[in-house]
C-alpha atoms as a PDB file:
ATOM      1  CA  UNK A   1       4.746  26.767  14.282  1.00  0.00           C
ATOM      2  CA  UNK A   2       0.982  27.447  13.464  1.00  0.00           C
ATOM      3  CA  UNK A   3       0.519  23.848  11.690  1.00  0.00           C
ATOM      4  CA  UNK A   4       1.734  22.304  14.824  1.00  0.00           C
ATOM      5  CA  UNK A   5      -1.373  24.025  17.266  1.00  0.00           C
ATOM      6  CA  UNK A   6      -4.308  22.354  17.073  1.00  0.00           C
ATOM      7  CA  UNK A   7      -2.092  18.765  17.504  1.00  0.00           C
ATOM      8  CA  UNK A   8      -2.344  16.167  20.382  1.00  0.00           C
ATOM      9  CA  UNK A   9       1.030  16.949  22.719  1.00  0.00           C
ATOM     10  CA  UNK A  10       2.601  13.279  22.354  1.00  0.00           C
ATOM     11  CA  UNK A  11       2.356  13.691  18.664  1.00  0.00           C
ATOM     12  CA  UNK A  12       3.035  17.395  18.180  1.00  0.00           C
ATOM     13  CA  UNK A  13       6.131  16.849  20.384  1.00  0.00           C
ATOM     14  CA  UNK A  14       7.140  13.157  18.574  1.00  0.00           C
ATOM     15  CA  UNK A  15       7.093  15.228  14.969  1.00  0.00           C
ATOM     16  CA  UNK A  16       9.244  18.005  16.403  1.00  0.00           C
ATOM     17  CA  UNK A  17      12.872  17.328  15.755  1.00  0.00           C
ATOM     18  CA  UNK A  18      11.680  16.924  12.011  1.00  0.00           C
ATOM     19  CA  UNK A  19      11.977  20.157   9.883  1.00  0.00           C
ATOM     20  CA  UNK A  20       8.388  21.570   8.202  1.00  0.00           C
ATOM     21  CA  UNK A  21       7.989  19.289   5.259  1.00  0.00           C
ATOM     22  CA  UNK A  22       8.750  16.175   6.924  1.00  0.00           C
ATOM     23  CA  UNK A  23       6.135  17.804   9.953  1.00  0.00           C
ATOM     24  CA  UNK A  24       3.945  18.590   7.206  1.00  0.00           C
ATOM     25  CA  UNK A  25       3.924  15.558   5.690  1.00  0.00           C
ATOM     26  CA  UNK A  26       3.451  13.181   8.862  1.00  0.00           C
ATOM     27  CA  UNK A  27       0.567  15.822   9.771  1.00  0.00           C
ATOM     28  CA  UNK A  28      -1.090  14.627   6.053  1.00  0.00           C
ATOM     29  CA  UNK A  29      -0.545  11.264   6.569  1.00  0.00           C
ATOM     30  CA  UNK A  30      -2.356  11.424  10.487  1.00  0.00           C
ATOM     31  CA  UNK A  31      -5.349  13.076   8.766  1.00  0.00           C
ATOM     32  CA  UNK A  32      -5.554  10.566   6.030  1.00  0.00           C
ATOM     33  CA  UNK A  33      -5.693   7.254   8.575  1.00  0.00           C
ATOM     34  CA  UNK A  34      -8.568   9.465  10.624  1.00  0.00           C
ATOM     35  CA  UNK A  35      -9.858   9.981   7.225  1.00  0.00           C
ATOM     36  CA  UNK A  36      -9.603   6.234   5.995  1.00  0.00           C
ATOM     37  CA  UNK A  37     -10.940   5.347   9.582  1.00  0.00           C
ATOM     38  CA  UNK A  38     -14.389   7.287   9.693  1.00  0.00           C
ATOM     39  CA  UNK A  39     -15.151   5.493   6.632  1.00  0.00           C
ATOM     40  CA  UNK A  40     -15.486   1.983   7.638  1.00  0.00           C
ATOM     41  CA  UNK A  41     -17.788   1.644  10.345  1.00  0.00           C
ATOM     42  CA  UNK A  42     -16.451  -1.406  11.830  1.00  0.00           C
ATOM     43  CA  UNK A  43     -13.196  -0.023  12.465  1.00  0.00           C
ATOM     44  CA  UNK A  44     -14.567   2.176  15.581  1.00  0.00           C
ATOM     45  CA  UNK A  45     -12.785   4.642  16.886  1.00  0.00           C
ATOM     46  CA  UNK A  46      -8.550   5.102  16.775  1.00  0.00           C
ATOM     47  CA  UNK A  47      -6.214   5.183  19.526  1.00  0.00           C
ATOM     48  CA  UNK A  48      -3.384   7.511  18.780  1.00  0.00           C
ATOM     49  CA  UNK A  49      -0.965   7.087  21.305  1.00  0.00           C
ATOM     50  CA  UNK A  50       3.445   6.767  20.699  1.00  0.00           C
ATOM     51  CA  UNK A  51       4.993   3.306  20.215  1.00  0.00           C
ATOM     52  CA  UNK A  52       9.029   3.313  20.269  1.00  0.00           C
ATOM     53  CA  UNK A  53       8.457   7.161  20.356  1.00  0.00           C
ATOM     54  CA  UNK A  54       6.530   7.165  16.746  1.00  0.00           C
ATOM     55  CA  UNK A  55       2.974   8.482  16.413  1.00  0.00           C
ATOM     56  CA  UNK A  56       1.069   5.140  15.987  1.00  0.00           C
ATOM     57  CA  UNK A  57      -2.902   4.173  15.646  1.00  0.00           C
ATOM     58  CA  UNK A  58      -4.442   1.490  16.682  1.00  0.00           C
ATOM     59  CA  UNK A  59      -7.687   0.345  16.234  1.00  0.00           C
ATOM     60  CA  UNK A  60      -8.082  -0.546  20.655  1.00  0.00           C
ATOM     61  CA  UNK A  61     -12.036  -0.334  20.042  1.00  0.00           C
ATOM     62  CA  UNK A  62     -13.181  -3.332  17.697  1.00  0.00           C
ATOM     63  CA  UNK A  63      -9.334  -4.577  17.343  1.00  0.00           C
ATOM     64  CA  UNK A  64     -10.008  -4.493  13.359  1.00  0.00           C
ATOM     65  CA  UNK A  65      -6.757  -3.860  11.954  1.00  0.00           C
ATOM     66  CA  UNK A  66      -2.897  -3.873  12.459  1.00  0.00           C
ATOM     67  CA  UNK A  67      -1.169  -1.013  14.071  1.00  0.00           C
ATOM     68  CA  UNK A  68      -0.198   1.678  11.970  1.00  0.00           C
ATOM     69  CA  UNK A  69       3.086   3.806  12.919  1.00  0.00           C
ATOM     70  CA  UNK A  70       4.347   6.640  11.070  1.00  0.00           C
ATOM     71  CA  UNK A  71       7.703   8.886  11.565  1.00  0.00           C
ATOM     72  CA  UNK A  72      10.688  10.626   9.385  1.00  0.00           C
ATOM     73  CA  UNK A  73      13.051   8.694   8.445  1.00  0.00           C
ATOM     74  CA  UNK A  74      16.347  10.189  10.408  1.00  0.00           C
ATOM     75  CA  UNK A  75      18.856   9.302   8.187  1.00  0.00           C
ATOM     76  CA  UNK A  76      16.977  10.509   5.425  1.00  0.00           C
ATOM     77  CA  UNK A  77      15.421  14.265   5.518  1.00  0.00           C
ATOM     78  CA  UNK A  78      13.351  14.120   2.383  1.00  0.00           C
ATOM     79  CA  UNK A  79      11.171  11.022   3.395  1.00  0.00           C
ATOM     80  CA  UNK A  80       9.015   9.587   5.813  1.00  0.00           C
ATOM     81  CA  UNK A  81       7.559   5.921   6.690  1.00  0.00           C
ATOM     82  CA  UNK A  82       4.250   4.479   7.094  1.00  0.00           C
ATOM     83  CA  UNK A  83       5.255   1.668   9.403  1.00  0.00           C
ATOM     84  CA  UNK A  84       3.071  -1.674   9.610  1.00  0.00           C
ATOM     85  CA  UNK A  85       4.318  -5.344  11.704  1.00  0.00           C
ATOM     86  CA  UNK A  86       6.464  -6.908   9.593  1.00  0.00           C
ATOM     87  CA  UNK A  87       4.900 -10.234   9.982  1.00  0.00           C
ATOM     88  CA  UNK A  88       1.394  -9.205   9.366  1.00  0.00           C
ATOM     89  CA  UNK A  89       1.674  -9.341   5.452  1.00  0.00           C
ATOM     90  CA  UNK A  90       0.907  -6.147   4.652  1.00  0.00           C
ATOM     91  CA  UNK A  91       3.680  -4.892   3.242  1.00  0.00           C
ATOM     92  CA  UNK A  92       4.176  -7.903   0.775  1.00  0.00           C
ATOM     93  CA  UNK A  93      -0.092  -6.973  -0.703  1.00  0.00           C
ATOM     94  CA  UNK A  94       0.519  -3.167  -0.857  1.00  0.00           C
ATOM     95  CA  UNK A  95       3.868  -4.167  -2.843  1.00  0.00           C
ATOM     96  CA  UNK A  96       1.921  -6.272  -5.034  1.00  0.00           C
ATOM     97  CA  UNK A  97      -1.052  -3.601  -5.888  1.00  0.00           C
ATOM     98  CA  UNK A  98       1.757  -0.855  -5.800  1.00  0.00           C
ATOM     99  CA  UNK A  99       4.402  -2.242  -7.074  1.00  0.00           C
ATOM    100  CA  UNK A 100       5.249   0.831  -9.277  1.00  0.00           C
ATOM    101  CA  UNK A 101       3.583   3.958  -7.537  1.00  0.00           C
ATOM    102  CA  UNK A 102       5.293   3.249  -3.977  1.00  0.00           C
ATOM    103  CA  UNK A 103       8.544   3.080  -2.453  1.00  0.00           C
ATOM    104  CA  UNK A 104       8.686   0.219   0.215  1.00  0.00           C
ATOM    105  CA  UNK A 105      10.978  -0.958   3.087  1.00  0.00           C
ATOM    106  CA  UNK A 106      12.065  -4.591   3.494  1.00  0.00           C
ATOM    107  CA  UNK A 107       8.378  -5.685   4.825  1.00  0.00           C
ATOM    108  CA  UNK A 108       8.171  -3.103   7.079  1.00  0.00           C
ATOM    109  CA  UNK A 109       7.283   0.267   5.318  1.00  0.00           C
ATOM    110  CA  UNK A 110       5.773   2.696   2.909  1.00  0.00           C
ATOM    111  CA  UNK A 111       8.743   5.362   2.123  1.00  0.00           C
ATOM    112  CA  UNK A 112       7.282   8.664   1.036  1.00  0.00           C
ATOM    113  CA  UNK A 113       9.149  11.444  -0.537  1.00  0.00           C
ATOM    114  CA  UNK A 114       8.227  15.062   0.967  1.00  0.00           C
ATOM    115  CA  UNK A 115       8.514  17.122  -1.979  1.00  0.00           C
ATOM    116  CA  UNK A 116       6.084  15.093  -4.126  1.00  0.00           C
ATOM    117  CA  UNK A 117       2.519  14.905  -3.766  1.00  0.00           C
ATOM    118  CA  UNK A 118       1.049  12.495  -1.385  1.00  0.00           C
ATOM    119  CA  UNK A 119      -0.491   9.761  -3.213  1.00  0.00           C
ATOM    120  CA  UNK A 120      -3.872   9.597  -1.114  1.00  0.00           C
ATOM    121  CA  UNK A 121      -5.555   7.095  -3.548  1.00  0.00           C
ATOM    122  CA  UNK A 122      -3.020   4.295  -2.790  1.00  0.00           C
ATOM    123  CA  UNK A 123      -2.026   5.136   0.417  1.00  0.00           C
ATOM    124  CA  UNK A 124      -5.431   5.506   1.854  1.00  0.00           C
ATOM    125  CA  UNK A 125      -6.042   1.554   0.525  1.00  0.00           C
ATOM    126  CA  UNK A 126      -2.930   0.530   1.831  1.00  0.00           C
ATOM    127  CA  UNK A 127      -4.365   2.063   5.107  1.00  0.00           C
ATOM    128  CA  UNK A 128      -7.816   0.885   4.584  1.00  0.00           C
ATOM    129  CA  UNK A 129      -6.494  -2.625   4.476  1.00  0.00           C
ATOM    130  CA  UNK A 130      -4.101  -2.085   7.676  1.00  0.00           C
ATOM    131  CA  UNK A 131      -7.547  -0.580   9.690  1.00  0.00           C
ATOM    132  CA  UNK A 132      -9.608  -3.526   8.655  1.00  0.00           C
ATOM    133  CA  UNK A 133      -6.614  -6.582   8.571  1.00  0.00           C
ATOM    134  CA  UNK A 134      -8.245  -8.551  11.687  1.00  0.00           C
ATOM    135  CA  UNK A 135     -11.802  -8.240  10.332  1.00  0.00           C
ATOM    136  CA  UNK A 136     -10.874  -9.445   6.658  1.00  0.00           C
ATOM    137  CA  UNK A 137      -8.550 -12.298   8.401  1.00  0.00           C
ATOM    138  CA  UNK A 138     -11.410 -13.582  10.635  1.00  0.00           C
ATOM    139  CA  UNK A 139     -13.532 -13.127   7.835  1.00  0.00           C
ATOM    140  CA  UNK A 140     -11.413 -15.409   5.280  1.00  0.00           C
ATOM    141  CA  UNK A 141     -11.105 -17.852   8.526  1.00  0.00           C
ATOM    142  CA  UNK A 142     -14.909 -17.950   8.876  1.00  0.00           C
ATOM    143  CA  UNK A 143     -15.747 -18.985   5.302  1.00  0.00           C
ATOM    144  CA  UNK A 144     -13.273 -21.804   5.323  1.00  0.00           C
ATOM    145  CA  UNK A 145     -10.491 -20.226   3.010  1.00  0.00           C
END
C-alpha cells in the first residue's frame, strides 16, 4: 500500500491489521502531533516508539508533555483513539473546551470517526496541551498556584 512506504516499520506494521481509512486516518493523526511538536520549541524532539503495541510519542528529550498513543479502535471499524494517561487530566480539559466538537472515552480518549474530516484545529490543541503538560504543570507549580 503506497501510503504505508515512507513509514517507520514498528508503526507501519502496528497500523496494519486496520483497513485504509482507519490506516489513513492514524497516518493524519501521526503527522499532526509531528506537526503540533515542531511548533513549540520547548517540546524538543519526539520519540515514536510502540507502547502495548500502539504507535505512541513521547516527548524523551525535555520530558514536556504526557505520552500520546494512538490506534483503531478494534471493536469499532469506523473510529480511532487518541489515547492520553488517564490520570493526567487531560481528558477531563479537552472535554471541557470540546465538549461539543469531540467524541471522548471515559478519561482516557479522543474517539474519531474515519469518514468525517479530521478536526485539526481542536485536535492539534488537545495535542498541544498533551506535548507541553509537564512544562505548564511545573510552570503553575513555580508561580505558587
Amino acid at each position: 500500500m503506497k501510503m504505508l512506504q515512507n513509514l517507520p516499520n514498528q508503526f507501519r506494521e502496528a497500523i496494519s491489521p486496520y483497513g485504509p481509512q482507519v490506516q489513513q486516518r492514524l497516518i493524519e493523526i501521526r503527522q499532526l502531533v509531528f506537526d503540533t511538536a515542531a511548533s513549540h520549541p520547548g517540546v524538543g524532539q519526539i520519540e515514536e516508539t510502540l507502547k502495548w503495541n500502539q504507535p505512541s510519542f513521547l516527548t524523551t528529550e525535555t520530558g514536556s508533555g504526557s505520552t500520546i498513543r494512538i490506534d483503531g479502535l478494534r471493536n469499532d471499524p469506523t473510529r480511532v483513539g487518541v489515547f492520553f494517561h488517564c490520570q493526567s487530566g487531560l481528558v477531563a480539559q479537552f472535554r471541557e473546551l470540546y465538549r461539543d466538537g469531540l467524541s471522548f472515552e471515559k478519561e482516557r480518549a479522543i474517539l474519531l470517526a474515519v469518514n468525517l474530516p479530521l478536526p485539526k484545529t481542536e485536535l492539534a490543541h488537545c495535542i498541544s496541551l498533551a506535548l507541553t503538560h509537564h512544562l505548564r504543570k511545573k510552570t503553575h507549580l513555580e508561580n505558587g498556584n
